[in-house]
C-alpha atoms as a PDB file:
ATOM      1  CA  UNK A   1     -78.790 -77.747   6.916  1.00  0.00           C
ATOM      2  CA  UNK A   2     -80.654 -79.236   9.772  1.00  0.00           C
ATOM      3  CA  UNK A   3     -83.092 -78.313  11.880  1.00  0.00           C
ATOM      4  CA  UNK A   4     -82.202 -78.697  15.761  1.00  0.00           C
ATOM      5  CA  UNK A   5     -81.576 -77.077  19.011  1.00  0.00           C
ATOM      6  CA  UNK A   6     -79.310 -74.011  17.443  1.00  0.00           C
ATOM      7  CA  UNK A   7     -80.585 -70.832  16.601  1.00  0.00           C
ATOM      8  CA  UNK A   8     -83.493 -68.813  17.632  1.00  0.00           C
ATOM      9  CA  UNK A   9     -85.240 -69.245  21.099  1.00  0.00           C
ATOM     10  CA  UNK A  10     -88.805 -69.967  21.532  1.00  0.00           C
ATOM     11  CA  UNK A  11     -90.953 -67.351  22.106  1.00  0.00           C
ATOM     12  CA  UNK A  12     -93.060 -67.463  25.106  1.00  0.00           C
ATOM     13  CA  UNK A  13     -97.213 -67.252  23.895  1.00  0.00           C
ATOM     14  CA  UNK A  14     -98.119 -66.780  27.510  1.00  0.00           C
ATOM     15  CA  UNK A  15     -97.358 -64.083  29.836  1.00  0.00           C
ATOM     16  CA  UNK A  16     -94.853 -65.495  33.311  1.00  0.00           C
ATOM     17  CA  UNK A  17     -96.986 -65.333  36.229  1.00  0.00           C
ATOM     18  CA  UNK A  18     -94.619 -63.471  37.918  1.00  0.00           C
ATOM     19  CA  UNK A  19     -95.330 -60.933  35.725  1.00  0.00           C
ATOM     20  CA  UNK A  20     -98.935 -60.597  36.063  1.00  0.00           C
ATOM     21  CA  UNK A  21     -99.191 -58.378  39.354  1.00  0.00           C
ATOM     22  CA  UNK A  22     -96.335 -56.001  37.247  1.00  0.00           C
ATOM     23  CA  UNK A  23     -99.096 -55.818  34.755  1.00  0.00           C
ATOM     24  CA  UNK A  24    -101.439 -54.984  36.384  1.00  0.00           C
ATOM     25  CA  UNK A  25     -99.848 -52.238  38.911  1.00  0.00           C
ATOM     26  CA  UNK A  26     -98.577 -51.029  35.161  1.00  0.00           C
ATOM     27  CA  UNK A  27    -102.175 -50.684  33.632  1.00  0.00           C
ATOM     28  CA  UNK A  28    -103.837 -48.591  36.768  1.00  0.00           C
ATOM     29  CA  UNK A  29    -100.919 -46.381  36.664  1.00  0.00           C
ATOM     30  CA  UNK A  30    -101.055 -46.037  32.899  1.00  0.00           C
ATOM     31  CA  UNK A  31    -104.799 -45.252  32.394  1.00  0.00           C
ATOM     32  CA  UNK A  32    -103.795 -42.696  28.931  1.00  0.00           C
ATOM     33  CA  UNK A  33    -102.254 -46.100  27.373  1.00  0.00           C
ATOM     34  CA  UNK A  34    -104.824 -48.027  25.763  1.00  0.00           C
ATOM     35  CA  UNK A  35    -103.959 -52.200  24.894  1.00  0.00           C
ATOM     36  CA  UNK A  36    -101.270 -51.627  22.075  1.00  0.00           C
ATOM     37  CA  UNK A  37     -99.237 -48.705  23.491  1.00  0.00           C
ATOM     38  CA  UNK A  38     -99.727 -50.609  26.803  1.00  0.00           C
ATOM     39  CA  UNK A  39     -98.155 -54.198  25.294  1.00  0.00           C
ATOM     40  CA  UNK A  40     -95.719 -52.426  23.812  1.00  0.00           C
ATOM     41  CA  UNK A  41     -94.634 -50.623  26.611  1.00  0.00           C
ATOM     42  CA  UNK A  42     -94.534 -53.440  29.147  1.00  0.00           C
ATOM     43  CA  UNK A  43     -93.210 -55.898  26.891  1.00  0.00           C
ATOM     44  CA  UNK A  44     -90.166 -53.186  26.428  1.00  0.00           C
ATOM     45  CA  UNK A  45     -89.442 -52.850  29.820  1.00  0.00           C
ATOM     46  CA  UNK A  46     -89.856 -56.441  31.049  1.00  0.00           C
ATOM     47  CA  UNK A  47     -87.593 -57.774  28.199  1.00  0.00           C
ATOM     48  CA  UNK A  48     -84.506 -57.323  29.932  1.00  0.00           C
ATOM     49  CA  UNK A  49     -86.179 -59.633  32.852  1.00  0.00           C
ATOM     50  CA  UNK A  50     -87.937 -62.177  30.110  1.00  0.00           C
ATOM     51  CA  UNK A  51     -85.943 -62.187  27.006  1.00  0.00           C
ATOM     52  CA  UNK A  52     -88.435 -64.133  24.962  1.00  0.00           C
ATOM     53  CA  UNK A  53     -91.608 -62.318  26.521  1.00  0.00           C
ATOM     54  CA  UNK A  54     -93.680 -60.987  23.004  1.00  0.00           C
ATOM     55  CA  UNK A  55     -96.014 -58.229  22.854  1.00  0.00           C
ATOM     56  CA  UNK A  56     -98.426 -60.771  21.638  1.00  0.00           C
ATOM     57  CA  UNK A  57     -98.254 -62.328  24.928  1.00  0.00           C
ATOM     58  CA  UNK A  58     -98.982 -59.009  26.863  1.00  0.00           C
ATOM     59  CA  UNK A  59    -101.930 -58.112  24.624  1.00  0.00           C
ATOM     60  CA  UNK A  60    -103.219 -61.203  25.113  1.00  0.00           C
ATOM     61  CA  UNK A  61    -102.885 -60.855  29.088  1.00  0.00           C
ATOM     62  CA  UNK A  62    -104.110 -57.858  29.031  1.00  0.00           C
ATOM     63  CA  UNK A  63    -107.458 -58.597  27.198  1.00  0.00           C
ATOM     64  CA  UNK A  64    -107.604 -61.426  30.241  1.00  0.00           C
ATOM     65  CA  UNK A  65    -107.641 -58.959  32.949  1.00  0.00           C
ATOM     66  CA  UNK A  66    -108.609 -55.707  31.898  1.00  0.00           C
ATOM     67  CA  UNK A  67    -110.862 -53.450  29.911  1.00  0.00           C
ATOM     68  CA  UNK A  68    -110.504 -50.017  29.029  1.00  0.00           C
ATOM     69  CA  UNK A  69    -113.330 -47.842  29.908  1.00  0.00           C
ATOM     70  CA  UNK A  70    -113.586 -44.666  30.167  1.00  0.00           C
ATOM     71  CA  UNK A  71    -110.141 -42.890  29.372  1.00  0.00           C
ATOM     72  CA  UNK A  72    -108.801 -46.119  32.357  1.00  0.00           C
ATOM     73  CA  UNK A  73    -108.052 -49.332  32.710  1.00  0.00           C
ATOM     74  CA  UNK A  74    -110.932 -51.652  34.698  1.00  0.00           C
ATOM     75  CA  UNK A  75    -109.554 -54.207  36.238  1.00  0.00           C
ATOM     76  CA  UNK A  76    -111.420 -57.373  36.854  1.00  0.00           C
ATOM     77  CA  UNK A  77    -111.775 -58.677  40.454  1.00  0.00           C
ATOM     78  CA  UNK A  78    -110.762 -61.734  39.668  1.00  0.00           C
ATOM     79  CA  UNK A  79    -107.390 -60.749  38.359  1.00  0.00           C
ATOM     80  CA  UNK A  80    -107.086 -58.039  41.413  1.00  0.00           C
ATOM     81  CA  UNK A  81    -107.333 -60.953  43.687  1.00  0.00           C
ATOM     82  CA  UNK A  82    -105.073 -63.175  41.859  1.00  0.00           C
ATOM     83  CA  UNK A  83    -102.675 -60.685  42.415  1.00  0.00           C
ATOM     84  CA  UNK A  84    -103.671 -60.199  46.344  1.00  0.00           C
ATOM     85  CA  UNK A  85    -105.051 -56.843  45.517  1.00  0.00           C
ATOM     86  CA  UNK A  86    -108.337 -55.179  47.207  1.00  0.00           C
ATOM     87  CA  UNK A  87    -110.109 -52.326  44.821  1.00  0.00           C
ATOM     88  CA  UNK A  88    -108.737 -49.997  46.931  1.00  0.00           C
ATOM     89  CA  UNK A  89    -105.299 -50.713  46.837  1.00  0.00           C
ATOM     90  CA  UNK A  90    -105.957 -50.106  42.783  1.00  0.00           C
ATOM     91  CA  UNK A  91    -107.638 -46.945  42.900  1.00  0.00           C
ATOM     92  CA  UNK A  92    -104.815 -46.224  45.359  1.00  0.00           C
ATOM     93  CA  UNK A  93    -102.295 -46.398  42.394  1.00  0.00           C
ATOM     94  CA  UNK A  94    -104.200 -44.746  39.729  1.00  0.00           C
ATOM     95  CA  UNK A  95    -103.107 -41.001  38.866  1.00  0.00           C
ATOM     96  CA  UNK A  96    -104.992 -38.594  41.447  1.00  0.00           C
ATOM     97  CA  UNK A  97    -106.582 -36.937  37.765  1.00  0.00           C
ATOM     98  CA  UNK A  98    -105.558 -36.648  34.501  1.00  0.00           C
ATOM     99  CA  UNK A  99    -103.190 -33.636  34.106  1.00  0.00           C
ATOM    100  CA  UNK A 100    -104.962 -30.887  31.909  1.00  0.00           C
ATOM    101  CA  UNK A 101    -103.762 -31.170  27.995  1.00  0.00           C
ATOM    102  CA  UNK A 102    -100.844 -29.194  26.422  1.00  0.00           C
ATOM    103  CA  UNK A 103    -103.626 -27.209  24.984  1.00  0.00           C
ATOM    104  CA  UNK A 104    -105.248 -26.246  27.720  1.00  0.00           C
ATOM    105  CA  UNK A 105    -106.277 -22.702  28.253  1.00  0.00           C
ATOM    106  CA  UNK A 106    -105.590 -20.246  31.192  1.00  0.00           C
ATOM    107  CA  UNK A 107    -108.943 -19.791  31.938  1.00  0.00           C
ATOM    108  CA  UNK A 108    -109.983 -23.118  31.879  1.00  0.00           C
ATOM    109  CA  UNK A 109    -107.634 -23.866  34.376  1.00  0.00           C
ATOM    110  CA  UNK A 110    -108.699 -21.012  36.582  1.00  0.00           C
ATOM    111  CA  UNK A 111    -111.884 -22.554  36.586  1.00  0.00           C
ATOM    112  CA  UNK A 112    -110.763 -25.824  37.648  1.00  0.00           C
ATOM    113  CA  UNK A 113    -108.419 -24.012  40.593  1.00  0.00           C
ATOM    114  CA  UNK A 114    -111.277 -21.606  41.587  1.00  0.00           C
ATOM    115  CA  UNK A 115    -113.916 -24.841  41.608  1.00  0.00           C
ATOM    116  CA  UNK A 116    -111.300 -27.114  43.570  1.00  0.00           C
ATOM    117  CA  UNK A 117    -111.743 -24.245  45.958  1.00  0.00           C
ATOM    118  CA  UNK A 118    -108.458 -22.688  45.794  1.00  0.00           C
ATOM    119  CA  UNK A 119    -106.678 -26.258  45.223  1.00  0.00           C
ATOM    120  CA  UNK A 120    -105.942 -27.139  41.247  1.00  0.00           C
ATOM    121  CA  UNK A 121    -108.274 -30.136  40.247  1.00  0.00           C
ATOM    122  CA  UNK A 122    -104.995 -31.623  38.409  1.00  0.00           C
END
């Protein structure tokens, strides 16, 4: 039994660069997944693309370009411009707000409505 060029492919360790502005359009319009739900999620829907991408990978990218703060993804500037984008153009992609919780009660949304001056906040 030899070893050789049969059998299992080699995993990529680094994320494609064509990938990277994906990844980062994916994070600001994911801000409720934080880095693990995130790589998993990505690395699930870009397999079909890049067979051997790993979740390993898309962690690791992730921890490159981002940080989550505050219930969101901050992007750093210097990925946003590696991917040609202004900060406005990410804000511009985020959710609007956060859509209330399953749990949330009638009157708190009331509030919210009667606050957002007729408009609901969500």
């Amino acid at each position: 039994a030899g070893g050789g060029s049969g059998g299992k492919r080699k995993r990529l360790s680094e994320l494609p660069s064509q990938l990277l502005t994906p990844l980062v359009t994916f994070l600001l319009e994911n801000p409720k997944l934080q880095i693990i739900k995130s790589s998993i999620a990505f690395a699930e829907v870009h397999s079909t693309a890049v067979a051997e991408l790993t979740k390993k990978a898309v962690k690791s990218k992730i921890s490159e370009v981002g940080e989550y703060k505050g219930s969101r993804w901050e992007i750093k500037a210097a990925a946003l411009e590696s991917v040609g984008m202004s900060p406005e153009e990410a804000d511009d992609l985020r959710p609007l707000a956060p859509a209330p919780a399953p749990g949330a009660s009638k009157k708190k949304l009331e509030k919210n409505t009667a606050a957002a001056g007729g408009v609901a906040a969500w």
